[in-house]
C-alpha atoms as a PDB file:
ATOM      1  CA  UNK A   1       0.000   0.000   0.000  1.00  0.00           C
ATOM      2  CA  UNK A   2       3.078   2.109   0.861  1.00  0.00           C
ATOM      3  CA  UNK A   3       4.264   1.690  -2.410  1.00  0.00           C
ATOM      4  CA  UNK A   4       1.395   1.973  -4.186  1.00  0.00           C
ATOM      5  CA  UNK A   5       1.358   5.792  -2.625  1.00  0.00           C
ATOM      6  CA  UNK A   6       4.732   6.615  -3.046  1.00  0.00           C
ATOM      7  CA  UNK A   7       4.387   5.380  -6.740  1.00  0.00           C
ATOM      8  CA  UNK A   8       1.258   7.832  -6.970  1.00  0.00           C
ATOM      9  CA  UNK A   9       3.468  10.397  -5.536  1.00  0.00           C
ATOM     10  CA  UNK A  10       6.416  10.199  -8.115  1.00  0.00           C
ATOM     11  CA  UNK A  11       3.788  10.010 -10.956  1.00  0.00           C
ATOM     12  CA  UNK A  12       1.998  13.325 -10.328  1.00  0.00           C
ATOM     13  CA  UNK A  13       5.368  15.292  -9.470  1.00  0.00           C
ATOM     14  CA  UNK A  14       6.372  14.170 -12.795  1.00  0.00           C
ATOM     15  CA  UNK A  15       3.267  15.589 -14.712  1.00  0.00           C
ATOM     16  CA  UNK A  16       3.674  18.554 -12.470  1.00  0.00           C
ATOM     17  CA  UNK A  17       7.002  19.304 -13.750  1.00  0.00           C
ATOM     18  CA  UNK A  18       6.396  18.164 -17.173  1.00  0.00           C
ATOM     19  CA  UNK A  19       3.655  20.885 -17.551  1.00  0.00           C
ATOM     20  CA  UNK A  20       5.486  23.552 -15.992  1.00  0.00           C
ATOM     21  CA  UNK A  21       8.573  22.904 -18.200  1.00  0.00           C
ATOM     22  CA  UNK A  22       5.930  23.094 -21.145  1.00  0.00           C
ATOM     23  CA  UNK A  23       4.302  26.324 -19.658  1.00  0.00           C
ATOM     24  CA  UNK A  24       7.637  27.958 -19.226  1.00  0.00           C
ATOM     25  CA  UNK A  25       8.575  27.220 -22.985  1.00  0.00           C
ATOM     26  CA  UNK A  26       5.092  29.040 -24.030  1.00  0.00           C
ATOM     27  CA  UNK A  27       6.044  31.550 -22.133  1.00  0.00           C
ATOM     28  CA  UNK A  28       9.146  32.528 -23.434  1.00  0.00           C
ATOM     29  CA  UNK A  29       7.911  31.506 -27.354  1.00  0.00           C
ATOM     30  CA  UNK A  30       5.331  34.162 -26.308  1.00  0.00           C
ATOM     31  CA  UNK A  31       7.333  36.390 -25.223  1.00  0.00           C
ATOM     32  CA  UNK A  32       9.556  36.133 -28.614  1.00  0.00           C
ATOM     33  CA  UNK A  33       6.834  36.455 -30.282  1.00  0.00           C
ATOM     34  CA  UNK A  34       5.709  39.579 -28.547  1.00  0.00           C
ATOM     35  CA  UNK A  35       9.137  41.280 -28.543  1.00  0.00           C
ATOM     36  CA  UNK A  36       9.348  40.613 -32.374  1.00  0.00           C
ATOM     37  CA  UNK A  37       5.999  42.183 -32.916  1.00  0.00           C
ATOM     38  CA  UNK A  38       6.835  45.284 -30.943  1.00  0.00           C
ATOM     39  CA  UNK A  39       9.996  44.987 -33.186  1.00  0.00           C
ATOM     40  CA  UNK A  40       8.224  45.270 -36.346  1.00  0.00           C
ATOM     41  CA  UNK A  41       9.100  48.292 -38.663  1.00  0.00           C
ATOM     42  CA  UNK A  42       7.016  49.624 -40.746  1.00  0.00           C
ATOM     43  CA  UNK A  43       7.715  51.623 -44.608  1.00  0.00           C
ATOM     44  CA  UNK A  44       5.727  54.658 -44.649  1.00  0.00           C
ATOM     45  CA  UNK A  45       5.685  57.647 -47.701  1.00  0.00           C
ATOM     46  CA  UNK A  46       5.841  60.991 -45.731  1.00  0.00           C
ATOM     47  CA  UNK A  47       4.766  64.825 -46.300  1.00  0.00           C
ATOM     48  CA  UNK A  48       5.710  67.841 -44.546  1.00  0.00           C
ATOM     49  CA  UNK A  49       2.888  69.960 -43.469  1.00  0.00           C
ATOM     50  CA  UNK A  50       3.276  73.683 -44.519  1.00  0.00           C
ATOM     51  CA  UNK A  51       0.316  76.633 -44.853  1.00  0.00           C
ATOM     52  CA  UNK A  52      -1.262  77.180 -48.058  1.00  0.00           C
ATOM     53  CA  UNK A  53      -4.291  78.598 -49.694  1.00  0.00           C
ATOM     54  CA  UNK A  54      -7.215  76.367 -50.993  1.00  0.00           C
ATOM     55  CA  UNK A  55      -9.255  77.193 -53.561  1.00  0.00           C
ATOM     56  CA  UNK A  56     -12.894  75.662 -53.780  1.00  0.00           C
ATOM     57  CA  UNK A  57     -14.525  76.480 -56.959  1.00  0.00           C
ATOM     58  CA  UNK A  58     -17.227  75.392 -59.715  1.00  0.00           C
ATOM     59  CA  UNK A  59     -16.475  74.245 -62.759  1.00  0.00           C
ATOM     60  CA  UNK A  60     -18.389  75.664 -66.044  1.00  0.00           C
ATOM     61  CA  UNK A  61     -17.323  76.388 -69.867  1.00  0.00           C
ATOM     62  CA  UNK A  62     -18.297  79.718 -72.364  1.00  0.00           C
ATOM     63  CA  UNK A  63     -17.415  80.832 -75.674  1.00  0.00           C
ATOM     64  CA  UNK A  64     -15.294  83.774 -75.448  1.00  0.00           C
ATOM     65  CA  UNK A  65     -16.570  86.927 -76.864  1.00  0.00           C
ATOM     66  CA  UNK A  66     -15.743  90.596 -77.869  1.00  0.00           C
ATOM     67  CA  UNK A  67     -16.797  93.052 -74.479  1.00  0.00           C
ATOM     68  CA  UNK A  68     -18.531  95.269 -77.593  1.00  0.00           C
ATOM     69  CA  UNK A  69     -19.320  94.013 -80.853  1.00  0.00           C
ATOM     70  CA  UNK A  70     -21.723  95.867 -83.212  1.00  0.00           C
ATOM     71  CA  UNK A  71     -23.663  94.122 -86.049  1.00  0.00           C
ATOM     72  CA  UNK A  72     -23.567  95.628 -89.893  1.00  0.00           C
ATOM     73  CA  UNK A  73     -26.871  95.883 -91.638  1.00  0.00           C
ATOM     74  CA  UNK A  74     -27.186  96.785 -95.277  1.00  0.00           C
ATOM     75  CA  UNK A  75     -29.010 100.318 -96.486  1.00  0.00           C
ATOM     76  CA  UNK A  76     -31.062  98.287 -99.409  1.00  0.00           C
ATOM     77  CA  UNK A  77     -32.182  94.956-100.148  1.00  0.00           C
ATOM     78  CA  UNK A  78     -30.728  92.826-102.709  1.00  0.00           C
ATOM     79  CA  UNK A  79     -27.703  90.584-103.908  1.00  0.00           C
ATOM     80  CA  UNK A  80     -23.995  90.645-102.529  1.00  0.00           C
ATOM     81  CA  UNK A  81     -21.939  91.814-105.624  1.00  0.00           C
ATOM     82  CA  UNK A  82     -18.822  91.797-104.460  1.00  0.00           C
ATOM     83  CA  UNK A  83     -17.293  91.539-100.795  1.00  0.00           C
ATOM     84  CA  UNK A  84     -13.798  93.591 -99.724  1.00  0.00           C
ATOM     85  CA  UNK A  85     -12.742  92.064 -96.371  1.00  0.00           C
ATOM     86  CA  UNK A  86     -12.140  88.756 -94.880  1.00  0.00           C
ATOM     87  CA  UNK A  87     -12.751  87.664 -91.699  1.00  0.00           C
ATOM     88  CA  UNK A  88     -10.623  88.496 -89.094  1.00  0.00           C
ATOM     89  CA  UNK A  89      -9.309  91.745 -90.771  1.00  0.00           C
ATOM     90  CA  UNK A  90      -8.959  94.801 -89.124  1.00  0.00           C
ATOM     91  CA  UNK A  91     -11.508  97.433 -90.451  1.00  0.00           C
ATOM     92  CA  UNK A  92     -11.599 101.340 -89.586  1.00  0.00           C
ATOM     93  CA  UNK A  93     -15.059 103.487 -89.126  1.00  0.00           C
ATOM     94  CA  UNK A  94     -16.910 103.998 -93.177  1.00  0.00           C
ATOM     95  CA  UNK A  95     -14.846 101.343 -95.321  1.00  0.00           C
ATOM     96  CA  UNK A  96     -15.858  99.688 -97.411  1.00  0.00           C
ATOM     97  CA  UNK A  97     -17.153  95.869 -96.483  1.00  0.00           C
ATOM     98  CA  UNK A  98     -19.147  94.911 -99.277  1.00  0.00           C
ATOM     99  CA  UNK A  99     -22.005  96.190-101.879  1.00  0.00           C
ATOM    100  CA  UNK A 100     -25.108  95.401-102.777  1.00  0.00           C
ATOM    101  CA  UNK A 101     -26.735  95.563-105.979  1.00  0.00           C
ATOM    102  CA  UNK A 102     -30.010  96.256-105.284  1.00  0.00           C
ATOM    103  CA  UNK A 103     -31.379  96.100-109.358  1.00  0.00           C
ATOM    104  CA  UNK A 104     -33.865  93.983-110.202  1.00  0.00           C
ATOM    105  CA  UNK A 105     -35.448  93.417-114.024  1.00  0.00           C
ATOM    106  CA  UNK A 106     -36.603  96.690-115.763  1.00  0.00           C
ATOM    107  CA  UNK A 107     -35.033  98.421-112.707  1.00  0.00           C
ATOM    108  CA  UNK A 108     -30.810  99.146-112.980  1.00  0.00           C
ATOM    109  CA  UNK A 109     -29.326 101.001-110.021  1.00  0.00           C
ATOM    110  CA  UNK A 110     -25.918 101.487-108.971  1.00  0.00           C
ATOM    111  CA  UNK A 111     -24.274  99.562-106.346  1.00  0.00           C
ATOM    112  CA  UNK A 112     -24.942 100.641-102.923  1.00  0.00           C
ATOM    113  CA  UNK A 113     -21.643 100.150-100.601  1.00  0.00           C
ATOM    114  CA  UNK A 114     -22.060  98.912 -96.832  1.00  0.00           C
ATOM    115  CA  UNK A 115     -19.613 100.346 -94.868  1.00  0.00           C
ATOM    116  CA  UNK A 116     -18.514  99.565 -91.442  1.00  0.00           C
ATOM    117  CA  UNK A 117     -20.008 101.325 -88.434  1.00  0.00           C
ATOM    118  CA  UNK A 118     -17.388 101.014 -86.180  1.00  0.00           C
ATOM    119  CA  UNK A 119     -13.504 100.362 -86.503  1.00  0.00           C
ATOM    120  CA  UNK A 120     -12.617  97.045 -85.156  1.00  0.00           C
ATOM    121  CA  UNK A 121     -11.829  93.657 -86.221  1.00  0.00           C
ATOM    122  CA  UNK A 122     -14.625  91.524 -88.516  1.00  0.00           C
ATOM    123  CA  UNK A 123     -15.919  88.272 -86.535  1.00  0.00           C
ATOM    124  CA  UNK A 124     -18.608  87.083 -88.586  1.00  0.00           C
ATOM    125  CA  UNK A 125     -19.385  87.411 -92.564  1.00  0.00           C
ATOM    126  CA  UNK A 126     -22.281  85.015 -93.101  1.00  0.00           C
ATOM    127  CA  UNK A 127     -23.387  86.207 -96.617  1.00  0.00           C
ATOM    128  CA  UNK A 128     -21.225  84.968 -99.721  1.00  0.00           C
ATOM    129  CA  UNK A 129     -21.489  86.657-103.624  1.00  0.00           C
ATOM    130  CA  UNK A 130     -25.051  86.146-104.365  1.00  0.00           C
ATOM    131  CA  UNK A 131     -26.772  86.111-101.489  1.00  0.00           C
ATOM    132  CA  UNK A 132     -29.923  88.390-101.280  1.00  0.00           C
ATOM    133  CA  UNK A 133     -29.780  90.828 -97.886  1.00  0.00           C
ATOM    134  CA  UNK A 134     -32.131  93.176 -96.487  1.00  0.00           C
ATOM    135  CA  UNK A 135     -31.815  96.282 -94.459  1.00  0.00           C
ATOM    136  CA  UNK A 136     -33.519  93.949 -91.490  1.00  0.00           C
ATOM    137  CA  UNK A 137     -30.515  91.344 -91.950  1.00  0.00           C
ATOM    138  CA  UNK A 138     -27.511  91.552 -89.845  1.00  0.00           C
ATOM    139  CA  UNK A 139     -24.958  90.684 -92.577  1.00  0.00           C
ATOM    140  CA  UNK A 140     -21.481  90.730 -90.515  1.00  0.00           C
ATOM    141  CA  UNK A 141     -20.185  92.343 -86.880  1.00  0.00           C
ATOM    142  CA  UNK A 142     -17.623  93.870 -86.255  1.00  0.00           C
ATOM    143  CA  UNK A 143     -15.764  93.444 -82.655  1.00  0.00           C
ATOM    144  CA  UNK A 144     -13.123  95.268 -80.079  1.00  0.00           C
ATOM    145  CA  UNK A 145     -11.099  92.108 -80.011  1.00  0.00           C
ATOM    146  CA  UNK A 146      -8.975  93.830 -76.963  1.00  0.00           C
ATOM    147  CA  UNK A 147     -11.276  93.388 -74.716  1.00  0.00           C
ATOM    148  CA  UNK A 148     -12.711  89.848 -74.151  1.00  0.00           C
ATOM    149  CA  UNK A 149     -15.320  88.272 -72.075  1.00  0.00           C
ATOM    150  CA  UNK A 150     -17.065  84.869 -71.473  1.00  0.00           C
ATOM    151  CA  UNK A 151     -20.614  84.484 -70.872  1.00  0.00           C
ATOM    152  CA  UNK A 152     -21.357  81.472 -68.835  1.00  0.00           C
ATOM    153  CA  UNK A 153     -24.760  80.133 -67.991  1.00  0.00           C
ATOM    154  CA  UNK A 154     -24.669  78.891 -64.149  1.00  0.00           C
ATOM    155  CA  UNK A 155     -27.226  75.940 -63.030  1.00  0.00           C
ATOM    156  CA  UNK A 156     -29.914  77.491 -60.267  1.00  0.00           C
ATOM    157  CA  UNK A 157     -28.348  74.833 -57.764  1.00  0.00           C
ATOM    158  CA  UNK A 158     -25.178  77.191 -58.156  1.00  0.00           C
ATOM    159  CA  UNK A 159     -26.485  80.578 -57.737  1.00  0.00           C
ATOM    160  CA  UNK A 160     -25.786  81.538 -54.290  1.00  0.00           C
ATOM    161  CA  UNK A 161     -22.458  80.267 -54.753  1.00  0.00           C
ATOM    162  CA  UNK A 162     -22.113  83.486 -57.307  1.00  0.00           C
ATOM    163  CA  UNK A 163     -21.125  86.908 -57.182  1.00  0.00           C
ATOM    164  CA  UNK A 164     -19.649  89.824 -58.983  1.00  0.00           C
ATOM    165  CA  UNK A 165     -16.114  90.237 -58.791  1.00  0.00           C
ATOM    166  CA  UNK A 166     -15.202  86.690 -58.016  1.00  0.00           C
ATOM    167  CA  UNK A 167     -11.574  85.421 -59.271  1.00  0.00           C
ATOM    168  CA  UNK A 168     -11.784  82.899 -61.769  1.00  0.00           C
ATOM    169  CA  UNK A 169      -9.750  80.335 -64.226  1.00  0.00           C
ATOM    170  CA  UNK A 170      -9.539  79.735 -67.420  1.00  0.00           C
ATOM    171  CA  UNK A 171      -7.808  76.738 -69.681  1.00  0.00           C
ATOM    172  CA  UNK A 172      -8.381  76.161 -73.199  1.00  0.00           C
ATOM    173  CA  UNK A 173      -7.250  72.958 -75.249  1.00  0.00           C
ATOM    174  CA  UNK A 174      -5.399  74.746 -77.770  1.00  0.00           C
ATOM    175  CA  UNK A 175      -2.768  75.546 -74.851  1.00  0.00           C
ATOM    176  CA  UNK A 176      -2.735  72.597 -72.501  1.00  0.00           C
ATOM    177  CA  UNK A 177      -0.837  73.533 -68.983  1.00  0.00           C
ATOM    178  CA  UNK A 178      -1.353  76.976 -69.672  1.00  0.00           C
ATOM    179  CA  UNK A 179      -3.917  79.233 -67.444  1.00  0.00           C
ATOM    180  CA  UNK A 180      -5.105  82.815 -67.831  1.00  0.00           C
ATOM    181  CA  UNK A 181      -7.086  84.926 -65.425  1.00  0.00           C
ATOM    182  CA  UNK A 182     -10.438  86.435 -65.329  1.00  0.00           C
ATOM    183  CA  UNK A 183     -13.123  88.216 -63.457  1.00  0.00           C
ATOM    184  CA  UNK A 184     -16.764  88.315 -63.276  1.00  0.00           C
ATOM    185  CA  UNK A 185     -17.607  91.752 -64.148  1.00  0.00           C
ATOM    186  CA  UNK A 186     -21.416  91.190 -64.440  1.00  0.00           C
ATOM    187  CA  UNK A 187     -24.571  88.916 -63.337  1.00  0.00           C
ATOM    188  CA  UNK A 188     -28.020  88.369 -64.586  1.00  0.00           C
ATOM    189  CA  UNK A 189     -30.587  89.672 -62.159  1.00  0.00           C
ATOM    190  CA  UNK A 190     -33.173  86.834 -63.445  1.00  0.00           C
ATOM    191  CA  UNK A 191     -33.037  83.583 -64.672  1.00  0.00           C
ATOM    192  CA  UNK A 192     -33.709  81.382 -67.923  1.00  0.00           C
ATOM    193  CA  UNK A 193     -37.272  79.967 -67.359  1.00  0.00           C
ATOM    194  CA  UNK A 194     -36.635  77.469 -69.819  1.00  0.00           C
ATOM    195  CA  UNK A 195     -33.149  76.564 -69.009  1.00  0.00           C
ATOM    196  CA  UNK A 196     -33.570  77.208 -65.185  1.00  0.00           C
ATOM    197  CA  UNK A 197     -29.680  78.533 -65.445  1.00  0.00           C
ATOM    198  CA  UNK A 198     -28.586  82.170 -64.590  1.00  0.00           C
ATOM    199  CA  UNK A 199     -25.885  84.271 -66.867  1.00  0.00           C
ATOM    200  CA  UNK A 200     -22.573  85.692 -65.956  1.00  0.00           C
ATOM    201  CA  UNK A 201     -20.412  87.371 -67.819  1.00  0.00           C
ATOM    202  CA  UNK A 202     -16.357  86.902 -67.339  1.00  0.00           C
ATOM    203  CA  UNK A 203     -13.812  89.656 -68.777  1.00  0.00           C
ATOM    204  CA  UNK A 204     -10.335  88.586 -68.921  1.00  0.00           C
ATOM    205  CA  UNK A 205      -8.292  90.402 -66.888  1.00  0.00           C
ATOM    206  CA  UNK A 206      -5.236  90.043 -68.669  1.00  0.00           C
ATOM    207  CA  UNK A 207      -4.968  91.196 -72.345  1.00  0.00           C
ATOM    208  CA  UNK A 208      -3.099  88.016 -74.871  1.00  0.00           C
ATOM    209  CA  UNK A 209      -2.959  87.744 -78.064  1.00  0.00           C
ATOM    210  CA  UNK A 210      -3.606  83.528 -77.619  1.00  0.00           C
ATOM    211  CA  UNK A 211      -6.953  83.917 -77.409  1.00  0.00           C
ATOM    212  CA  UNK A 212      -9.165  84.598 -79.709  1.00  0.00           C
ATOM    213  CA  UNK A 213     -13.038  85.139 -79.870  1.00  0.00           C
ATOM    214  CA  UNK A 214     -14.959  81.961 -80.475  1.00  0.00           C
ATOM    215  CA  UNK A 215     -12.577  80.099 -78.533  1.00  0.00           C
ATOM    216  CA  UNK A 216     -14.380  77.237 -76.149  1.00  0.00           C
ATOM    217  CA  UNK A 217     -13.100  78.642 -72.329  1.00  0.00           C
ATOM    218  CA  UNK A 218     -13.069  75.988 -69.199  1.00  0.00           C
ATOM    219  CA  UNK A 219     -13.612  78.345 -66.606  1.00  0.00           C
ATOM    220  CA  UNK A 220     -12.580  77.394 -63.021  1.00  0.00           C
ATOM    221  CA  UNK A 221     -14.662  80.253 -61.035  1.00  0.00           C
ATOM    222  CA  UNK A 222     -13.167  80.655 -57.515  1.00  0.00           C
ATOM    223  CA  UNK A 223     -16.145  80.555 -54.692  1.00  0.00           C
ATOM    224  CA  UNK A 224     -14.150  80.464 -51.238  1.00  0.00           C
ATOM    225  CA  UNK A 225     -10.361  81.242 -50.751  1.00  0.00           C
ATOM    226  CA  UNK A 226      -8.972  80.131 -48.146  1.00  0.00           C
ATOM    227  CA  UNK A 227      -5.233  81.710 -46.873  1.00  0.00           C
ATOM    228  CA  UNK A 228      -2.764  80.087 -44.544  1.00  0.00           C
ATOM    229  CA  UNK A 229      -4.438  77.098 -44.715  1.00  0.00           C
ATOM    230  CA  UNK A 230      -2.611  73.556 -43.362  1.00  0.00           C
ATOM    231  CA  UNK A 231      -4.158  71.313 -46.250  1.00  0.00           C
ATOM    232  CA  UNK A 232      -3.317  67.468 -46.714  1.00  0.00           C
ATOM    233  CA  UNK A 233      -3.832  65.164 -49.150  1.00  0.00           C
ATOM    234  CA  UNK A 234      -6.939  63.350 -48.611  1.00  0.00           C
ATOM    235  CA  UNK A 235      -5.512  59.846 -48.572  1.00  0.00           C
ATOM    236  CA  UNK A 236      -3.394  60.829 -45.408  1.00  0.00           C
ATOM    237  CA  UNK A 237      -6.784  61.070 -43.199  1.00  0.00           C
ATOM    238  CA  UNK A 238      -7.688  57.292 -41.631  1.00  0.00           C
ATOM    239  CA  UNK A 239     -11.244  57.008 -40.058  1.00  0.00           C
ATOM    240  CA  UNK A 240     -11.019  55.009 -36.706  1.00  0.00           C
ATOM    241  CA  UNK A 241     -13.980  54.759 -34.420  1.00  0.00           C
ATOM    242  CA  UNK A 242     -16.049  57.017 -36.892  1.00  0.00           C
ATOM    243  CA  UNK A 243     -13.345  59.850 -35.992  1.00  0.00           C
ATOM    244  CA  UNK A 244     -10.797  61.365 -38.676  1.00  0.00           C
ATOM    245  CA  UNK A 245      -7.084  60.825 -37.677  1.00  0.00           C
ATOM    246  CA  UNK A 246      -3.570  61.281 -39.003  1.00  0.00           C
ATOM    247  CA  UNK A 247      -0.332  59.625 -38.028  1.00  0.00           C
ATOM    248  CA  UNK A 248       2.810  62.197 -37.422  1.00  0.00           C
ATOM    249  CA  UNK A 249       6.218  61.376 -36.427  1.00  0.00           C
ATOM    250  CA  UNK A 250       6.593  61.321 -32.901  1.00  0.00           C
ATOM    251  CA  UNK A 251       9.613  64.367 -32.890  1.00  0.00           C
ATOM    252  CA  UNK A 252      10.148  63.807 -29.216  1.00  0.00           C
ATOM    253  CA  UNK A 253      10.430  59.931 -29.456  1.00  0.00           C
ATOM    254  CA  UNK A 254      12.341  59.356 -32.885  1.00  0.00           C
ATOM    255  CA  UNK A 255      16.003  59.189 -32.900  1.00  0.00           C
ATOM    256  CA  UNK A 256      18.436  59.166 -35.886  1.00  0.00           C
ATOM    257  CA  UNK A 257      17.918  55.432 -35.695  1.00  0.00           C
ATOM    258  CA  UNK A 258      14.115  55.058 -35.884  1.00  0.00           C
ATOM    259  CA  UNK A 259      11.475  56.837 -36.164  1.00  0.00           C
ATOM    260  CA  UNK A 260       7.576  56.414 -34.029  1.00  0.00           C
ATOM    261  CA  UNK A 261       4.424  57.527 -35.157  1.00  0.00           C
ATOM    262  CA  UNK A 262       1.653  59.164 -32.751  1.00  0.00           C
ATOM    263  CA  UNK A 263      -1.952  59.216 -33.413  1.00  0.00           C
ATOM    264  CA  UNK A 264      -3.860  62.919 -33.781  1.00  0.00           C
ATOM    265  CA  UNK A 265      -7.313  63.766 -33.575  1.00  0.00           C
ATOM    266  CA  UNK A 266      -8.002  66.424 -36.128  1.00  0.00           C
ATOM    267  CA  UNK A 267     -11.063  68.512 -37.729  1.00  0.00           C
ATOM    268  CA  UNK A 268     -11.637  68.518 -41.193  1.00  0.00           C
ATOM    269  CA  UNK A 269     -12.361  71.811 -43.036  1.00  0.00           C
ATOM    270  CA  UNK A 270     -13.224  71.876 -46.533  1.00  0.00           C
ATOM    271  CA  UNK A 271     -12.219  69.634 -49.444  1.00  0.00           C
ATOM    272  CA  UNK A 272     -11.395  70.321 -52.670  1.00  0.00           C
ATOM    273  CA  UNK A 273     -10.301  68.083 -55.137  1.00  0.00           C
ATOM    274  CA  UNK A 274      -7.813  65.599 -53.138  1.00  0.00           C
ATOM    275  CA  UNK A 275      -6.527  67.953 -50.884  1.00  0.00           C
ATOM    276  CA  UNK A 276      -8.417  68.359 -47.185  1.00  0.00           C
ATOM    277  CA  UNK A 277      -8.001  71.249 -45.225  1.00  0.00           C
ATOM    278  CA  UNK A 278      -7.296  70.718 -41.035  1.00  0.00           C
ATOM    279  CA  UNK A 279      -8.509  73.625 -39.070  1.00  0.00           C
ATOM    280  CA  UNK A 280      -7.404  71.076 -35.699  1.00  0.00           C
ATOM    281  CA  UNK A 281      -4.233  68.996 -34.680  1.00  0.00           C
ATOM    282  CA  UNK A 282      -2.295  69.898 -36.677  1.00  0.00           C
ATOM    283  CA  UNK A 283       0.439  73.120 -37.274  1.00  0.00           C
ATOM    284  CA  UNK A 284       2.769  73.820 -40.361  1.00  0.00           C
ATOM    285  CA  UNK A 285       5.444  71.840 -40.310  1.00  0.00           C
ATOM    286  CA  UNK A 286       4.275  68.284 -39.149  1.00  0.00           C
ATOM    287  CA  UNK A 287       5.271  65.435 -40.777  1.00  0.00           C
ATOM    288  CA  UNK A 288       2.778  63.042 -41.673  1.00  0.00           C
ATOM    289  CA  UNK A 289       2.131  59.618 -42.698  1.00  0.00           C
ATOM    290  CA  UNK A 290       0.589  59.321 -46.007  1.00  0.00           C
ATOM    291  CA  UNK A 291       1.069  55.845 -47.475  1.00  0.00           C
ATOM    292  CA  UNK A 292       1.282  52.731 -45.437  1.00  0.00           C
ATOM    293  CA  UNK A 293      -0.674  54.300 -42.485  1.00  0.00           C
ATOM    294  CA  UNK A 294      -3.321  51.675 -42.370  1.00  0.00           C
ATOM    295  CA  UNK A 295      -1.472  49.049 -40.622  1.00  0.00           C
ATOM    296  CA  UNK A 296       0.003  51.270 -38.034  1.00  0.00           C
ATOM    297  CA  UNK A 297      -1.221  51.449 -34.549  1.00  0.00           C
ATOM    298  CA  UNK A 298      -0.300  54.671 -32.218  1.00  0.00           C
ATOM    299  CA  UNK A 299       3.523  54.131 -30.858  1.00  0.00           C
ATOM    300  CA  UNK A 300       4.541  51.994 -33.772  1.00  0.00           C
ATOM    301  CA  UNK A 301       7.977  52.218 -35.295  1.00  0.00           C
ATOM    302  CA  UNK A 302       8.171  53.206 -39.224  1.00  0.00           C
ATOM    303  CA  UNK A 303      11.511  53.440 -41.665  1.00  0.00           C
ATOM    304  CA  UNK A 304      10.161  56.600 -44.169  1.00  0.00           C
ATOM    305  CA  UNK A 305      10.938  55.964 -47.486  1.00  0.00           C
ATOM    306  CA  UNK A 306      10.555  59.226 -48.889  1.00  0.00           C
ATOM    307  CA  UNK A 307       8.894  62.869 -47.436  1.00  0.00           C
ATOM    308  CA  UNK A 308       7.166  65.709 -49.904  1.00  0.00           C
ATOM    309  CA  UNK A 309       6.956  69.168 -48.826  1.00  0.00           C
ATOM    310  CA  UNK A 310       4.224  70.842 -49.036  1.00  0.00           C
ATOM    311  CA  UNK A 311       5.650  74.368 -49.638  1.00  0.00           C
END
């Protein structure tokens, strides 16, 4: 019976051991395996934070257009004879555009010239040789090619978005990468019942020879300017717990070794195209984390590959 106990004794000391020696080897794999993940180093793109103005604006297009432009109209009715000018010429006040013979059969008359009311450049010649005209009939117009405007129709949605005097944009495809400036000078008091879309008119603020009346305008019509802004690319903001956050390099933890990350709560101003702008948490000159900031927690160690500035 003695034995039988002692037996029983040596038995369960030896499990006892056995599963502490196999608790303390979990414990230390653990603890590898802990150490290693507080180890881990994450690659990261960077951008330095600077102030900025952003622009938010609407988009719209227009035909650009003389600021005055005057139509010609004929003194009789009949057939273009003969025409002096081409389109696109310069013209001065009382020459000669064109004439009109104005005889008809038993009836010979002489040829009655039309002559330009205004000096300026010709935009428009519709009629060819031939062509019967009438006093009534707008036959040509002449335009101040100097100074140039853009009418724009604006959607209702839009309206109180609009006012005179605002900044504003303008591209054309004929010069890709190139933009000129304008200004809206004037604004329909009422709007297109049929359309449902207000006018504005646009005069370019800057006089150039590139462009040229009847040219298609994108116009890019600044409605809020904002100045020393801190603005971000919008990829660089991470949602966590329905909250907006960025990561920024921990200054007073990173070392010329390794850098740490910190978590910020910010507040998001507007956005305009990609760029965000943060009216909280952050100040000019933060670096932030703007690839590869998914995967990091607050604390975590990151190796940047590369940091923009946004100056």
């Amino acid at each position: 019976m003695k034995k039988n106990r002692s037996l029983n004794t040596i038995i369960t000391a030896s499990v006892i051991l056995m599963l502490c020696c196999i608790a303390a080897s979990c414990s230390k794999k653990d603890a590898a395996a802990g150490a290693e993940k507080n180890d881990a180093v994450y690659a990261v793109n960077a951008y330095k934070t600077s102030a900025d103005n952003l622009d938010s604006y609407l988009e719209f297009g227009g035909d650009v257009d003389s600021v005055s432009a005057v139509d010609v109209l004929p003194d009789v009715s009949g057939k273009i004879s003969s025409i002096k000018v081409s389109i696109g010429e310069l013209v001065s006040k009382d020459e000669v555009i064109c004439y009109v013979d104005a005889s008809r059969p038993g009836y010979i008359y002489s040829e009655s010239p039309v002559k330009a009311p205004i000096a300026g450049r010709l935009t428009s010649f519709a009629p060819t040789v031939g062509t019967m005209v009438a006093p009534s009939m707008s036959i040509a117009k002449i335009s101040n090619t100097d100074d140039l405007e853009i009418k724009v129709n604006v959607p209702e949605r839009f309206i109180s978005r609009i006012s005179k005097n605002q900044n504003a944009v303008l591209t054309f495809d004929s010069y890709p990468g190139e933009e000129f400036k304008a200004k809206v000078f004037e604004v329909s008091p009422v709007l297109d019942t049929t359309s449902r879309t207000m006018q504005i008119k646009l005069r370019i603020t800057e006089k150039n020879s590139l462009i040229k009346v009847g040219m298609y305008a994108r116009v890019r019509l600044i409605t809020q300017s904002i100045s020393n802004a801190i603005v971000v690319p919008d990829s660089s903001i991470i949602t966590r717990d329905g909250k907006p956050y960025i990561f920024i390099i921990d200054s007073e933890k990173s070392t010329e070794e390794k850098s740490f990350v910190k978590l910020v709560s910010i507040k998001k101003g507007i956005t305009v195209d990609d760029k965000t702008e943060i009216t909280e948490g952050l100040k000019a000159g933060d670096v932030i984390i703007v690839k590869g900031q998914t995967l990091l927690n607050d604390g975590a160690a990151v190796n940047v590959i590369s940091t923009a500035n946004g100056d």
